[in-house]
N, C-alpha and C. Protein backbone atom coordinates (compact mmCIF):
# COMPACT_ATOMS: atom_id res chain seq x y z
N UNK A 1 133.50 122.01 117.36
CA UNK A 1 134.15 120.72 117.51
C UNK A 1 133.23 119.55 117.19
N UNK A 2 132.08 119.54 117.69
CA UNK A 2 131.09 118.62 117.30
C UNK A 2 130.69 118.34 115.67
N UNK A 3 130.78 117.09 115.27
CA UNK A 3 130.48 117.24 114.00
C UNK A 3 129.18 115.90 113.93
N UNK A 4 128.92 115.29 114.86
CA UNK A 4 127.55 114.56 114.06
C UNK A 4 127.47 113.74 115.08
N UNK A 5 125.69 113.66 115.04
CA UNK A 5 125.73 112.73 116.38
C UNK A 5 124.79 111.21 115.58
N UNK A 6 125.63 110.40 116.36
CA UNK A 6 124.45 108.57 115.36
C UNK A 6 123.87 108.38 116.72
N UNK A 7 122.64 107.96 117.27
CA UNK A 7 121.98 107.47 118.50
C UNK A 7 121.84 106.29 118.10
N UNK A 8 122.40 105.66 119.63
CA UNK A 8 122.38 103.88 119.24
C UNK A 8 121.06 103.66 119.90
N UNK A 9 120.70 102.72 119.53
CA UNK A 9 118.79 102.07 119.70
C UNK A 9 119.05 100.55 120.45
N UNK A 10 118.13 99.89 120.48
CA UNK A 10 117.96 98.63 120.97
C UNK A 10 117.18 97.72 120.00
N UNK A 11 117.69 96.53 119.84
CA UNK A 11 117.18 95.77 119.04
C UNK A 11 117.00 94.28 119.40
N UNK A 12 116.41 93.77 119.47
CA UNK A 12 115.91 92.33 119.88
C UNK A 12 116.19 91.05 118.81
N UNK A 13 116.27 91.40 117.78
CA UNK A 13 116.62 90.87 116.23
C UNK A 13 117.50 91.40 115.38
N UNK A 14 118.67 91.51 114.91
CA UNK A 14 119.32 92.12 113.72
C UNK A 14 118.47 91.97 112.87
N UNK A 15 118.41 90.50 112.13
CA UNK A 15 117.61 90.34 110.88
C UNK A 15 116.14 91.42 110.86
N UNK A 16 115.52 91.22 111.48
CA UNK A 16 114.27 92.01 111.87
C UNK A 16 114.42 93.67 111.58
N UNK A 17 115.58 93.78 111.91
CA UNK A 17 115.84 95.03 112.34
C UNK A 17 116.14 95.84 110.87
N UNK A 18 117.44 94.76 110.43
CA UNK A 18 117.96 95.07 109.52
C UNK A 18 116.78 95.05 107.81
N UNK A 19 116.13 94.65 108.21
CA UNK A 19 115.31 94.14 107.60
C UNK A 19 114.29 95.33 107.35
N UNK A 20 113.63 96.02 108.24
CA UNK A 20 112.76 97.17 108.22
C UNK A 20 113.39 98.43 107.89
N UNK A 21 114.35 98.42 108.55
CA UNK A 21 115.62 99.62 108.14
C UNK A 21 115.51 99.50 106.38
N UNK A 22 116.05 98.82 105.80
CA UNK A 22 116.81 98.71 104.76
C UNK A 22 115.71 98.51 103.97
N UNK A 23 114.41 97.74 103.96
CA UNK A 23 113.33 97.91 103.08
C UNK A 23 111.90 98.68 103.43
N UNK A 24 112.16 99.09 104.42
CA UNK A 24 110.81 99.64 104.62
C UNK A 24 111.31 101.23 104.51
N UNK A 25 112.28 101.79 105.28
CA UNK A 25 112.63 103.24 105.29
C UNK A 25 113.93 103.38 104.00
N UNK A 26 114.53 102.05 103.78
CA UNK A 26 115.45 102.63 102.35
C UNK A 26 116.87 102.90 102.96
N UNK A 27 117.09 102.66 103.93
CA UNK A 27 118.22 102.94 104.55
C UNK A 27 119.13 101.39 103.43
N UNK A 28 120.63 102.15 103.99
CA UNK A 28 121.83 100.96 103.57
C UNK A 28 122.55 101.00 104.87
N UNK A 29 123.07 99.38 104.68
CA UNK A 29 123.93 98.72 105.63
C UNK A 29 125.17 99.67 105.74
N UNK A 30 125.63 100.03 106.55
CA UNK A 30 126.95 100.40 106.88
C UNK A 30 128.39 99.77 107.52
N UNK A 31 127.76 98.83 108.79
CA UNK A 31 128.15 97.79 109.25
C UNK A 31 127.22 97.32 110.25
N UNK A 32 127.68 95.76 109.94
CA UNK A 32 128.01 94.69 110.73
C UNK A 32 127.92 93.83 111.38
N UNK A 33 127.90 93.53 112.39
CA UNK A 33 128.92 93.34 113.65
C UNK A 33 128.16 92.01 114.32
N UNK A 34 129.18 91.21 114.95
CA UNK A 34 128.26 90.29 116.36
C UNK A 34 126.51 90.67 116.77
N UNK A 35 126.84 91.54 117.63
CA UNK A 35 125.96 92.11 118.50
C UNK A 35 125.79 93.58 118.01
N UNK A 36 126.14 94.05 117.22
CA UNK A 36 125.77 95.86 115.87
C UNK A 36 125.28 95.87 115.29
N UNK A 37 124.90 96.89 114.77
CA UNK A 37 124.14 96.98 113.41
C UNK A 37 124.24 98.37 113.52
N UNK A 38 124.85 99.12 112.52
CA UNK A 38 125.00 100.36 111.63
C UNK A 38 124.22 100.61 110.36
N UNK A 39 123.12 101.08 110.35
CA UNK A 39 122.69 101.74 109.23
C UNK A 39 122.74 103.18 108.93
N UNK A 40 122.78 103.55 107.50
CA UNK A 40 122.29 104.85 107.23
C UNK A 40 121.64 105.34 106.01
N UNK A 41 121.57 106.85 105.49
CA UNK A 41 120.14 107.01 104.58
C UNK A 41 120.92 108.74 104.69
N UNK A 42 121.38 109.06 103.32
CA UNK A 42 121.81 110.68 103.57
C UNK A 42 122.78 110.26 104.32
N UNK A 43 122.58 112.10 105.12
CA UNK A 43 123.75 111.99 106.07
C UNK A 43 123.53 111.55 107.27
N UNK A 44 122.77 110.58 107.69
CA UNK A 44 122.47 110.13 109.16
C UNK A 44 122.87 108.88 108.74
N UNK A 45 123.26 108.45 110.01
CA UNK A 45 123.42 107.28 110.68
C UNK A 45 122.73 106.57 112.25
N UNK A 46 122.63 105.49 112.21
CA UNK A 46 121.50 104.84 113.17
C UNK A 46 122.42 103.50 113.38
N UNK A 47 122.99 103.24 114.66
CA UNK A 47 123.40 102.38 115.53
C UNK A 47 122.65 101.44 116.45
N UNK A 48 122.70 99.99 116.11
CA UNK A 48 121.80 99.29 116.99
C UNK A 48 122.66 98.38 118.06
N UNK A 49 122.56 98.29 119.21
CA UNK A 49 122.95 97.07 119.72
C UNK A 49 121.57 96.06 120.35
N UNK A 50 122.82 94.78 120.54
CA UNK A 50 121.54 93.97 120.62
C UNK A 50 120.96 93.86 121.99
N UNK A 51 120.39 93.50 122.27
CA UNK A 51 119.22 93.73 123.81
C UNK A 51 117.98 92.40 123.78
N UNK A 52 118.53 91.15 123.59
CA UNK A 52 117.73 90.41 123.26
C UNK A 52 116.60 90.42 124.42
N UNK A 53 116.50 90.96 125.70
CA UNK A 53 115.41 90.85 126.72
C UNK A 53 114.81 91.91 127.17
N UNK A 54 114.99 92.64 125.62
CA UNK A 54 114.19 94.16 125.44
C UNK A 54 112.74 93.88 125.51
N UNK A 55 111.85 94.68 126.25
CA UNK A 55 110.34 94.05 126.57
C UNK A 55 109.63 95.41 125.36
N UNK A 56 109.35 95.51 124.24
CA UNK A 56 108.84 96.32 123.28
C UNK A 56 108.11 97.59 124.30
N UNK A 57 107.01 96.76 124.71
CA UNK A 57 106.43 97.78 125.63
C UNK A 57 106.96 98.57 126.78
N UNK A 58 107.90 98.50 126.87
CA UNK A 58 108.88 99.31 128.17
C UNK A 58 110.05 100.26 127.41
N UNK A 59 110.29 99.83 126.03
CA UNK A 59 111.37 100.44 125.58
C UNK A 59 110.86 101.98 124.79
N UNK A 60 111.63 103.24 125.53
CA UNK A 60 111.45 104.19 125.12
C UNK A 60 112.53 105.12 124.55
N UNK A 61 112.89 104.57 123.60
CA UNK A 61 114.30 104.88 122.53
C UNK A 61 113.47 105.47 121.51
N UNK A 62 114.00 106.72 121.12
CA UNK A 62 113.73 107.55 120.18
C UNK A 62 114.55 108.20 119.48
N UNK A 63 114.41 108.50 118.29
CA UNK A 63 115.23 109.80 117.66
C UNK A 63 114.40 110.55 117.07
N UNK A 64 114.77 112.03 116.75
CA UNK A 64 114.33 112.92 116.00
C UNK A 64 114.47 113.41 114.91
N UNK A 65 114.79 113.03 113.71
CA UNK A 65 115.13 112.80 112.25
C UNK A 65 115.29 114.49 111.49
N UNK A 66 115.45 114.83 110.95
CA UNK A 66 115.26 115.90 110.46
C UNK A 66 115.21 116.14 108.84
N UNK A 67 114.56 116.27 108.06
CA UNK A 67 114.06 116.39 106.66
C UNK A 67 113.97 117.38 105.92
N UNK A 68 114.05 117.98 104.68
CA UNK A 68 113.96 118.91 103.87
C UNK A 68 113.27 118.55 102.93
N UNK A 69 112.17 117.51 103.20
CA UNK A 69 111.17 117.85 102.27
C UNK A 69 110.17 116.01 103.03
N UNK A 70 109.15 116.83 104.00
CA UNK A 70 108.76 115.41 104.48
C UNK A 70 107.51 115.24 103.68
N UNK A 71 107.07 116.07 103.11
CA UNK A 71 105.71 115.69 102.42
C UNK A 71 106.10 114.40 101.76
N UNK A 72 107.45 114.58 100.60
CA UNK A 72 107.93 113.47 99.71
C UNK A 72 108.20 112.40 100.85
N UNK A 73 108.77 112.49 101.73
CA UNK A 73 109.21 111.31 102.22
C UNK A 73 108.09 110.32 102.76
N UNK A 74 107.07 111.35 103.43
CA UNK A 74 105.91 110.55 104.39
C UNK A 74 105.29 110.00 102.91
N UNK A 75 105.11 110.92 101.83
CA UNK A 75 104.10 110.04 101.01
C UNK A 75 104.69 108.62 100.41
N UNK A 76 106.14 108.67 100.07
CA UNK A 76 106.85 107.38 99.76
C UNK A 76 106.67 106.34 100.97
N UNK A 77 106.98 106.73 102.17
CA UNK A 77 106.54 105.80 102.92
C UNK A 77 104.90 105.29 103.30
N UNK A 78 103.91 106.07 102.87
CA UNK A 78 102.70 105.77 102.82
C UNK A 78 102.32 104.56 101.76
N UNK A 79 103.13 104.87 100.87
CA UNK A 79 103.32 103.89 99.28
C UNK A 79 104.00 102.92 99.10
N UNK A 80 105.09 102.87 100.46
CA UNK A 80 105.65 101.59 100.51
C UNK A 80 105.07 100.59 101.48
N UNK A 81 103.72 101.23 101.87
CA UNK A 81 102.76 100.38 102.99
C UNK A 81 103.63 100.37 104.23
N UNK A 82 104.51 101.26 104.42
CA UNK A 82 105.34 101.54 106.02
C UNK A 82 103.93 102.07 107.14
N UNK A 83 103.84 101.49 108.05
CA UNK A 83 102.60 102.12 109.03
C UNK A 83 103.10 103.10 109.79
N UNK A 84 102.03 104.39 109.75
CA UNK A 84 102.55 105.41 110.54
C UNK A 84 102.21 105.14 111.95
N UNK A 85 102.76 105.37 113.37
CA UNK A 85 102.43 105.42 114.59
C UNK A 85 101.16 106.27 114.61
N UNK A 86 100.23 105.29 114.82
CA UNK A 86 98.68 105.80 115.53
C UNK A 86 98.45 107.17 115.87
N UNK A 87 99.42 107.99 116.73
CA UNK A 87 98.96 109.14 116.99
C UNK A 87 100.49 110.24 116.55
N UNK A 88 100.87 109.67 115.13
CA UNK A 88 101.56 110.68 114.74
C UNK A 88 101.69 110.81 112.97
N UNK A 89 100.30 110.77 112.49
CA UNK A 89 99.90 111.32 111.27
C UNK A 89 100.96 113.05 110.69
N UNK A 90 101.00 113.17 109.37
CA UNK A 90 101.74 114.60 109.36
C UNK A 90 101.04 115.25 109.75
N UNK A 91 101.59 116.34 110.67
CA UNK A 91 100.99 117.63 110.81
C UNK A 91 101.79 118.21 110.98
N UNK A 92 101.37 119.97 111.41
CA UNK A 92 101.92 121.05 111.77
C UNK A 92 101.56 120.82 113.36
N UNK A 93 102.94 121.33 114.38
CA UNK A 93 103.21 121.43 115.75
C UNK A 93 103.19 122.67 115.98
N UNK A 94 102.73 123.21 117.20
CA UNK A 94 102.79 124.25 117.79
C UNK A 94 104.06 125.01 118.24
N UNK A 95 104.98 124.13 118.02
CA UNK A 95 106.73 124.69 117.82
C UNK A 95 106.95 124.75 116.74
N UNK A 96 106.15 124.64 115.52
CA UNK A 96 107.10 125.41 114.18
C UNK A 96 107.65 124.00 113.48
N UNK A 97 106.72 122.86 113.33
CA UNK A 97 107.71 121.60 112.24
C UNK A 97 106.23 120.85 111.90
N UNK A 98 106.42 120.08 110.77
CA UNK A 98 105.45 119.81 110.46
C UNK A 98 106.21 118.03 110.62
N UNK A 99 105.55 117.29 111.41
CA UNK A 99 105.97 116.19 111.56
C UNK A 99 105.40 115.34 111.43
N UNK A 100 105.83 113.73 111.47
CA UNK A 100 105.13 112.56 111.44
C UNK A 100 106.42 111.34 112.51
N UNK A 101 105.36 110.17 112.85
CA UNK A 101 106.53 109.24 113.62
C UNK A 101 105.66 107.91 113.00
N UNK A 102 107.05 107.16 113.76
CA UNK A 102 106.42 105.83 113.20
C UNK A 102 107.50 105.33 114.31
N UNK A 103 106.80 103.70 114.40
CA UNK A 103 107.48 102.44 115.58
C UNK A 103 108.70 101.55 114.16
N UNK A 104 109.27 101.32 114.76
CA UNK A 104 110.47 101.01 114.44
C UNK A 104 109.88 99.04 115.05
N UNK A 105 110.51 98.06 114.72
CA UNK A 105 109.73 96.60 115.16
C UNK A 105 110.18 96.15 116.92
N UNK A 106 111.22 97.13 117.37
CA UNK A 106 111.45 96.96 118.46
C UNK A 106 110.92 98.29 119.53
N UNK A 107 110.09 99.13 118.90
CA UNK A 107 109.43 100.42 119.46
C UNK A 107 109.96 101.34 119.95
N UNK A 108 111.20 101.21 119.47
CA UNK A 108 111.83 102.83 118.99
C UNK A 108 111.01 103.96 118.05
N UNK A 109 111.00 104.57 118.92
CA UNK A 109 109.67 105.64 118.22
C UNK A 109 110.90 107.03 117.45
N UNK A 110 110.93 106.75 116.02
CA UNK A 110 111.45 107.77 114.77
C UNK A 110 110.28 108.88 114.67
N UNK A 111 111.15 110.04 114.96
CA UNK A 111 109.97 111.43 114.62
C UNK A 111 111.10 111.84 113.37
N UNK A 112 110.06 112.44 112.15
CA UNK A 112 110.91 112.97 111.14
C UNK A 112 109.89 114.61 111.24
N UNK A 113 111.19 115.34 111.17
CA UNK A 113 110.41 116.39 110.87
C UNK A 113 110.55 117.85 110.60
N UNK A 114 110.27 119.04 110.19
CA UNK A 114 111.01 119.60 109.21
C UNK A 114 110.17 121.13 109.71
N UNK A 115 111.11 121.88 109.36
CA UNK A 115 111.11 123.44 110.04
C UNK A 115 109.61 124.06 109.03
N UNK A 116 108.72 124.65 109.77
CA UNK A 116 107.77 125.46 108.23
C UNK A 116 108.51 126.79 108.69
């Protein structure tokens, strides 16, 4: 019955938001809204609402991305000068994925990462 899940995030800025989404990771607008923001990239989708008295440092919103080929992706984002999160360079995990993360401008922490 389940067919796809979008995790909504927190955002302090649309523009900001919309802004890193769409040029830094390559994502497209989907919708919208007042207080929304729908992006996506493939077959994912990423839902924002707004939270203007979101404190960066307290917010612990994440997703877990999933990829079929992250070497290409991390190196495009290395090349588009996207900064990787400090302590999540690619590697291989002790569960079997070879991953990387990065902060999002409101510190939603994105893990992408892919089965070896």
């Amino acid at each position: 019955m389940l067919t796809a899940i979008n995790p909504k995030l927190p955002m302090r800025d649309k523009a900001t938001t919309k802004n890193y989404y769409l040029n830094n990771l390559n994502f497209k607008e989907i919708g919208n809204y007042d207080d929304y923001l729908i992006v996506g990239k493939d077959k994912i989708e990423i839902h924002f609402f707004m939270f203007k008295e979101l404190d960066p440092k307290e917010n612990y919103g994440g997703v877990y991305i999933r990829t079929d080929d992250i070497d290409k992706l991390y190196q495009s984002l290395l090349d588009g000068k996207t900064s990787i999160h400090p302590n999540g360079n690619l590697e291989i995990k002790p569960w079997g994925q070879k991953e990387f993360a990065l902060l999002d401008p409101d510190n939603n922490l994105l893990t992408f990462g892919q089965s070896i």
